[in-house]
Protein backbone atom coordinates (compact mmCIF):
# COMPACT_ATOMS: atom_id res chain seq x y z
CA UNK A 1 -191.66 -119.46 -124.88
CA UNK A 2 -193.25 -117.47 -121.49
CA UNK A 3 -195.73 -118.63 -119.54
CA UNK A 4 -198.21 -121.31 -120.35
CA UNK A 5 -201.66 -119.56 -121.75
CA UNK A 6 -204.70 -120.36 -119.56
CA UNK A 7 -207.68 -122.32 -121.05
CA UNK A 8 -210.44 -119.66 -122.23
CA UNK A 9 -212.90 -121.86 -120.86
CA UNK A 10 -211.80 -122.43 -117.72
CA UNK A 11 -213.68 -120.70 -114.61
CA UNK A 12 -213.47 -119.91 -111.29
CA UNK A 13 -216.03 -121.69 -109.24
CA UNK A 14 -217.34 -119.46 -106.75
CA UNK A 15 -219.33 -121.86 -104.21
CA UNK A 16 -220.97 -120.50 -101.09
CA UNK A 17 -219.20 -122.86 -98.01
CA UNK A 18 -216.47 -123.70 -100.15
CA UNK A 19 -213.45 -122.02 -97.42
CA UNK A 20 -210.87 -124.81 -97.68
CA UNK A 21 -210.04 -124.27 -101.29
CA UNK A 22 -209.90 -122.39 -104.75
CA UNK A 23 -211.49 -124.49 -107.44
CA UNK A 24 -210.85 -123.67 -111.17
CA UNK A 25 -212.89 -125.80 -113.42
CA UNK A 26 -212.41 -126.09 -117.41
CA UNK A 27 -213.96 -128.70 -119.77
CA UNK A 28 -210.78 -129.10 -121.62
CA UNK A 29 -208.10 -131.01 -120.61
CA UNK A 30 -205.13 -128.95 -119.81
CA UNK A 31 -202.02 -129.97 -118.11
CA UNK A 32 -201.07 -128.78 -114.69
CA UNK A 33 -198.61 -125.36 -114.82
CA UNK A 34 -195.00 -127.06 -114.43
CA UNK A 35 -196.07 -129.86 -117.43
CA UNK A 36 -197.40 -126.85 -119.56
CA UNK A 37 -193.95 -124.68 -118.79
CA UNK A 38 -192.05 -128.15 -120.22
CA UNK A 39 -194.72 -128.76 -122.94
CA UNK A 40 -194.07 -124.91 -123.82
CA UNK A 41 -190.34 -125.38 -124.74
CA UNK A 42 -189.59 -128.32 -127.10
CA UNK A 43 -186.34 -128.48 -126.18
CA UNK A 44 -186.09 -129.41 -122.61
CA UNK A 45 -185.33 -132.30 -121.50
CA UNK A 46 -187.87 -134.03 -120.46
CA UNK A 47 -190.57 -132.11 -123.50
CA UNK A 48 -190.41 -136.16 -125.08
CA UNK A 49 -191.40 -137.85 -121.85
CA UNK A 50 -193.99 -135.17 -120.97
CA UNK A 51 -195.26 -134.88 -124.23
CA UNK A 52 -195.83 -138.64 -124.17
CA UNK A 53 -197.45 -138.95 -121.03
CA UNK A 54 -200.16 -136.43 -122.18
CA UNK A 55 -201.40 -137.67 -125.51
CA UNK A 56 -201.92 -140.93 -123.78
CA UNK A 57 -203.56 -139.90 -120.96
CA UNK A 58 -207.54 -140.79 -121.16
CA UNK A 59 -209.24 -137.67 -122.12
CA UNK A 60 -212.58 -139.71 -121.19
CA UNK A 61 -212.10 -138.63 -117.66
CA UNK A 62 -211.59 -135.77 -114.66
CA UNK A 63 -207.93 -134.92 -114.96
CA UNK A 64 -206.60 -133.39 -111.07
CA UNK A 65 -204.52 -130.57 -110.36
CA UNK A 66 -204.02 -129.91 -106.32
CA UNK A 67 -201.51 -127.48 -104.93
CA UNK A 68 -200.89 -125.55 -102.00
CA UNK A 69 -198.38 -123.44 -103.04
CA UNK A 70 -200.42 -120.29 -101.43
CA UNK A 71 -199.35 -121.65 -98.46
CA UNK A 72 -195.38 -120.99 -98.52
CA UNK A 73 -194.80 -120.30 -94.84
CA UNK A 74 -195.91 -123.62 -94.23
CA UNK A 75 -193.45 -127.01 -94.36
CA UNK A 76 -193.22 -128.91 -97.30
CA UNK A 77 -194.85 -132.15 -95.29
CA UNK A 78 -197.95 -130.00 -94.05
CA UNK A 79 -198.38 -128.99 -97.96
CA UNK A 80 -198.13 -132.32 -98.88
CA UNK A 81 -200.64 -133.43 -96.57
CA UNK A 82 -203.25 -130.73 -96.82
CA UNK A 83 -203.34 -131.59 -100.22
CA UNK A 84 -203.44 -135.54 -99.88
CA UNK A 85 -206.48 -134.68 -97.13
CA UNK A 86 -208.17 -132.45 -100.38
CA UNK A 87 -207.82 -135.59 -102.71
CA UNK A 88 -209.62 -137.92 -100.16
CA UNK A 89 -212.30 -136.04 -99.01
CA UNK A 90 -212.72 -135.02 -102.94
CA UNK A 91 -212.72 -139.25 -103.62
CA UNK A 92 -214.82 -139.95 -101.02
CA UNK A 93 -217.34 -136.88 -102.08
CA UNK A 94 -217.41 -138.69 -105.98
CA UNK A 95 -217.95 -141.93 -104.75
CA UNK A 96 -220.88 -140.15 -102.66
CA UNK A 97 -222.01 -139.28 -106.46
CA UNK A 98 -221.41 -142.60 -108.17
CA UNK A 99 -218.45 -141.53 -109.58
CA UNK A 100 -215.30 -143.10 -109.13
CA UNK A 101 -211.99 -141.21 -108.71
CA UNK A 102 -211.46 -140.25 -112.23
CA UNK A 103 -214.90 -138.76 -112.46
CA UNK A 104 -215.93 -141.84 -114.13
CA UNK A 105 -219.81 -143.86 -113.61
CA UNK A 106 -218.37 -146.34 -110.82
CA UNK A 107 -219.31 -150.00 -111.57
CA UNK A 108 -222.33 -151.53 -110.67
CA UNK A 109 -224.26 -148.17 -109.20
CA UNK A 110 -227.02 -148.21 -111.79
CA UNK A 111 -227.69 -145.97 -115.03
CA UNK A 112 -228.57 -142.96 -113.06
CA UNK A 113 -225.06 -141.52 -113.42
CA UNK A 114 -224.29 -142.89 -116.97
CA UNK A 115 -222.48 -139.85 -117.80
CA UNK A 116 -218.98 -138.70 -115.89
CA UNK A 117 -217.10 -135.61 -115.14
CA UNK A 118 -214.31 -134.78 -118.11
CA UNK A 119 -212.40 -131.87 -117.96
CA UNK A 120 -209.91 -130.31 -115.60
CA UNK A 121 -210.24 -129.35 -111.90
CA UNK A 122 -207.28 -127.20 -110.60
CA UNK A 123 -207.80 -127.02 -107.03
CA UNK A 124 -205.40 -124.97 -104.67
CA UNK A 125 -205.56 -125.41 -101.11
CA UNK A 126 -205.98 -122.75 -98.54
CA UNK A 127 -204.92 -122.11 -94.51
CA UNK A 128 -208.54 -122.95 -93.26
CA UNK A 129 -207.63 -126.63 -94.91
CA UNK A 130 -205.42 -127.28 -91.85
CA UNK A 131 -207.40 -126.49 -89.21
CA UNK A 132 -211.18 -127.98 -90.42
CA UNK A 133 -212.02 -131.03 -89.43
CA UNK A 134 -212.06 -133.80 -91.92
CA UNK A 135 -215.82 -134.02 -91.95
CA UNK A 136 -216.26 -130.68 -92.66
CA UNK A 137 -213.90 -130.62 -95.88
CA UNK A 138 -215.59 -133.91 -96.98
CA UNK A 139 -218.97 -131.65 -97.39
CA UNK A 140 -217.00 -129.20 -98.77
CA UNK A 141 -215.52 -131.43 -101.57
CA UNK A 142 -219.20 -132.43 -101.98
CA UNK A 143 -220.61 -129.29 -102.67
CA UNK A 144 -217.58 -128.94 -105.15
CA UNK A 145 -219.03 -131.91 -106.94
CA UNK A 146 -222.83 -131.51 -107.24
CA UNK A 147 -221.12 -127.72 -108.91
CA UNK A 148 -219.46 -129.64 -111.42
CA UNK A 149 -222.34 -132.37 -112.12
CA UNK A 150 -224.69 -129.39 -112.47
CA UNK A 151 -222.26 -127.53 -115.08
CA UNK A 152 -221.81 -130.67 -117.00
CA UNK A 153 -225.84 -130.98 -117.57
């Protein structure tokens, strides 16, 4: 049993600007930590459903993994939010791309983006998420993606 390996592949993307988040980036798909820990032990009770849920999940796209846990002295609904605020601005910056929310070509932009983002992104939030404005993570999250179109060239 123990804990879930991490992907060989997957890196740390160091990105000047980038203060609202840690970004991990791996070109395999890899479950998030708690679906690894119950995909690690084939007899728990929900290994089956989890297990399930996995092999059919589209391995043709950018799977997301947001936390926040590095922010424990903070409420449970200001987690929640910071990272709800991290999966907008990162929707909105991949639309700014072409790219719809699962990393995909959007419909109807053209064959300049004919390729998408596959992999995983693990991103955990940070503090500074709270108190930036919404513009300013939005560039942020951009930056984040032009990093992952230029590693997937």
């Amino acid at each position: 049993m123990g804990a879930p390996k991490v992907h060989p592949k997957t890196k740390l993307l160091f990105i000047q600007g980038l203060t609202v988040c840690r970004a991990a980036y791996t070109p395999v798909h890899t479950p998030p930590f708690v679906a690894a820990n119950i995909l690690s032990n084939n007899t728990h009770i929900l290994y089956q459903a989890t297990r399930r849920r996995y092999d059919n999940r589209s391995r043709e796209t950018l799977w997301l993994d947001l936390t926040s846990n590095t922010m424990s002295n903070v409420k449970a609904v200001v987690r929640a939010w910071s990272t709800r605020r991290l999966r907008r601005a990162l929707t909105e910056a991949l639309e700014t791309y072409g790219l719809d929310a699962d990393g995909r070509p959007a419909v109807g932009k053209g064959e300049e983006q004919a390729q998408g983002l596959k992999g995983t992104l693990a991103i955990h939030a940070l503090p500074q998420n709270l108190s930036t404005k919404f513009v300013d993570v939005k560039l942020q999250m951009e930056l984040l993606v032009k990093e992952l179109i230029r590693r997937r060239s």
